[in-house]
Protein backbone atom coordinates (compact mmCIF):
# COMPACT_ATOMS: atom_id res chain seq x y z
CA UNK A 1 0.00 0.00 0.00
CA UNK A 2 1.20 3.26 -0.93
CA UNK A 3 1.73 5.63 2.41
CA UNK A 4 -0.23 8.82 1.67
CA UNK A 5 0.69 10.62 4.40
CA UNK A 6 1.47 14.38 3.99
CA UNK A 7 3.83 16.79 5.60
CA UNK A 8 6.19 20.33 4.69
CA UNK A 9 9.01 19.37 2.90
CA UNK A 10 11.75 20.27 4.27
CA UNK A 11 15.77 21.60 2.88
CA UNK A 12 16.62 17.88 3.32
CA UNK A 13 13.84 16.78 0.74
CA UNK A 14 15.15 19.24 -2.02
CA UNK A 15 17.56 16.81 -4.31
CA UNK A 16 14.43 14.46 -4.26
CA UNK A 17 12.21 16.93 -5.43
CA UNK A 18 14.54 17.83 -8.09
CA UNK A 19 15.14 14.65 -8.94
CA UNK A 20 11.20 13.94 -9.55
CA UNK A 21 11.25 17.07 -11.95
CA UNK A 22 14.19 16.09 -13.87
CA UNK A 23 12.96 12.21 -14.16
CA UNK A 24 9.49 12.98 -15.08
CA UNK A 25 11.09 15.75 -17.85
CA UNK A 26 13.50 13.21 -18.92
CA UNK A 27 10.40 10.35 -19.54
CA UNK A 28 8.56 13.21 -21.13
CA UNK A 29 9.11 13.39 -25.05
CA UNK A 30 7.64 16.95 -25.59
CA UNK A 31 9.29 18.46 -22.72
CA UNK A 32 12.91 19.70 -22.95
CA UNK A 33 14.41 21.32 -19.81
CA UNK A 34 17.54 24.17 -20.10
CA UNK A 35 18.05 23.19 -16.33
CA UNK A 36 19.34 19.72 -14.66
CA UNK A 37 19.26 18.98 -10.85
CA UNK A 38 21.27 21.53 -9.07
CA UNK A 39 19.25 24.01 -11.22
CA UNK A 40 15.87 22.83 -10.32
CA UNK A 41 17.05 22.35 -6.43
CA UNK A 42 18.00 25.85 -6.87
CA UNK A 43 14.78 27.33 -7.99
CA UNK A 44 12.97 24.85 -5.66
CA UNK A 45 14.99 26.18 -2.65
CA UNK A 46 14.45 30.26 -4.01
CA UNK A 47 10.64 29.57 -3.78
CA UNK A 48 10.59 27.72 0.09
CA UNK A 49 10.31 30.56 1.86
CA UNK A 50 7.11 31.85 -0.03
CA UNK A 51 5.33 28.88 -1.00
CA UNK A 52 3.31 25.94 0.86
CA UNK A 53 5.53 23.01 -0.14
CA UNK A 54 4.00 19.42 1.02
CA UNK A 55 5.66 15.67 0.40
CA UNK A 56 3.54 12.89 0.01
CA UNK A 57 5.16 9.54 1.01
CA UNK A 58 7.85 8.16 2.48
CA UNK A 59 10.60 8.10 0.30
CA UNK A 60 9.20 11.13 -0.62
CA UNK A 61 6.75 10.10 -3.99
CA UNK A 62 5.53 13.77 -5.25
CA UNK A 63 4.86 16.89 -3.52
CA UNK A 64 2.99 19.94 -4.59
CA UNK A 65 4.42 23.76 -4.54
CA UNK A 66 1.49 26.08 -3.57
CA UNK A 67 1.99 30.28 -3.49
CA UNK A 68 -0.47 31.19 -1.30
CA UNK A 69 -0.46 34.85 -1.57
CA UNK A 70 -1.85 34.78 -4.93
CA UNK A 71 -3.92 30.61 -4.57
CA UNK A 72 -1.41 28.85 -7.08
CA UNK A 73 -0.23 25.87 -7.58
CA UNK A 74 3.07 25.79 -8.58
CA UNK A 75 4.11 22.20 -9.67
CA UNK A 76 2.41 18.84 -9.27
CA UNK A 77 4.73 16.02 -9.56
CA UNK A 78 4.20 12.26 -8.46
CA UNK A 79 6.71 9.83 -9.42
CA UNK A 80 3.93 7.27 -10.66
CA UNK A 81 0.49 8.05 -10.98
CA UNK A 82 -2.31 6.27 -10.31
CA UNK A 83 -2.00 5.64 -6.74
CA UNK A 84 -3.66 8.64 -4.83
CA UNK A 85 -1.11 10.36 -4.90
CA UNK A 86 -1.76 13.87 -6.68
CA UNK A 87 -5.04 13.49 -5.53
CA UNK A 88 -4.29 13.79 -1.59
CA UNK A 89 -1.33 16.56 -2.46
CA UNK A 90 -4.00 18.19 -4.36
CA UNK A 91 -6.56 18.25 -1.36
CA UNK A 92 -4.44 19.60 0.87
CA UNK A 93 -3.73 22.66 -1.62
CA UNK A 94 -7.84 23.07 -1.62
CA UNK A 95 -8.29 22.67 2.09
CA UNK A 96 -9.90 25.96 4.02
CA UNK A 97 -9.48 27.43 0.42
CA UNK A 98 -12.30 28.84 -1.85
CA UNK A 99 -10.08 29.49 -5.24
CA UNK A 100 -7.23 27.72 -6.19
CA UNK A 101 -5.51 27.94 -9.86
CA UNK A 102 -2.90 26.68 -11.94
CA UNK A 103 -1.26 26.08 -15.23
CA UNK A 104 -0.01 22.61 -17.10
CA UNK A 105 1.46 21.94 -20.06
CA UNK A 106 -1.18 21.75 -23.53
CA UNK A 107 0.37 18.64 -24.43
CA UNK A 108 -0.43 16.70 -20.63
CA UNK A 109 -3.70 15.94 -21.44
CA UNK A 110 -3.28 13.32 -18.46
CA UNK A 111 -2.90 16.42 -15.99
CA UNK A 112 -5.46 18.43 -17.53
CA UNK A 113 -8.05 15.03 -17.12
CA UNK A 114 -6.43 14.92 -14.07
CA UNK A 115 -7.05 18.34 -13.03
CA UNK A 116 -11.06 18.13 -14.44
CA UNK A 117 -12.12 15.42 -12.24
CA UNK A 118 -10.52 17.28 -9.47
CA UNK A 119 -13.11 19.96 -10.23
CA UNK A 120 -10.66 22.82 -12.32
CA UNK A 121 -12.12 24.21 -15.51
CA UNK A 122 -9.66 25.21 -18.35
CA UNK A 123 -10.05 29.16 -18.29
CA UNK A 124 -7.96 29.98 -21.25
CA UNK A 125 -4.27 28.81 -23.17
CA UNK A 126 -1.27 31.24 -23.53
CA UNK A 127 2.23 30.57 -25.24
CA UNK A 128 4.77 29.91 -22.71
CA UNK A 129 7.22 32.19 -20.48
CA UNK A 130 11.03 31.84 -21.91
CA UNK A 131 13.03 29.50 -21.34
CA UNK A 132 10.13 27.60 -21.53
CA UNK A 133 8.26 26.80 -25.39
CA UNK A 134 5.05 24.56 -23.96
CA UNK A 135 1.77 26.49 -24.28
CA UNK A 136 0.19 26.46 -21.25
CA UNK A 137 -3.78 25.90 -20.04
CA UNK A 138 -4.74 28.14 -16.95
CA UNK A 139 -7.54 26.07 -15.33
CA UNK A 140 -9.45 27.38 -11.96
CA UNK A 141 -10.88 25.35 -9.09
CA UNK A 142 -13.49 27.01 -6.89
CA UNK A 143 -15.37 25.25 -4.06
């Protein structure tokens, strides 16, 4: 059984974290990354201070960054899917919450099915911020 338990991530968690971004962008054809692991750890350790970051599992699975000054997630990322796991990250981003919102990738139609039976509706598509070249969908969850 996969351990769904939740908690803040902490500076010890951050190579694992990178290394679930840089795995998942490595399995993913479409997506090409400028940045490897130290990179990634680095950005990931810039945002801590502002951002909600919870772990799901233990090893550590996924986790979920949230910014809650402006009710965004950040980045979703389970190392397999399937299993509960984005789901439970995904209610703790919604809990005592009346607007969340986020953006994925056009071509992860996975996350955006994902992200529909989780209650978000795809509010509108815009071309990527550089470095990045993925359009994005903005989708909205309200309670």
């Amino acid at each position: 059984m996969t351990d769904l338990t939740i908690r803040e991530a902490t500076e010890a968690d951050i190579p694992m974290l990178a290394k679930i971004v840089c795995d998942w962008e490595a399995e993913t054809e479409w997506m090409v990354s400028p940045y490897g692991p130290k990179e990634i750890a680095g950005f990931i350790t810039e945002a801590m201070p502002a951002r909600d970051i919870w772990v799901v599992g233990e090893p550590v699975e996924g986790y979920l960054s949230f910014d809650p000054k402006v009710s965004r997630v950040g980045g979703l990322y389970c190392r397999r899917t399937g299993l509960g796991l984005g789901k439970a990250l995904m209610d703790k981003a919604k809990e005592g919450r009346d607007f969340v919102w986020l953006t994925t990738h056009e071509p992860n139609e996975a996350a955006q099915r994902f992200y529909k039976r989780e209650g978000f509706s795809e509010v509108g598509r815009h071309e990527a911020e550089p470095p990045n070249t993925v359009r994005e969908v903005r989708m909205e969850w309200r309670a």
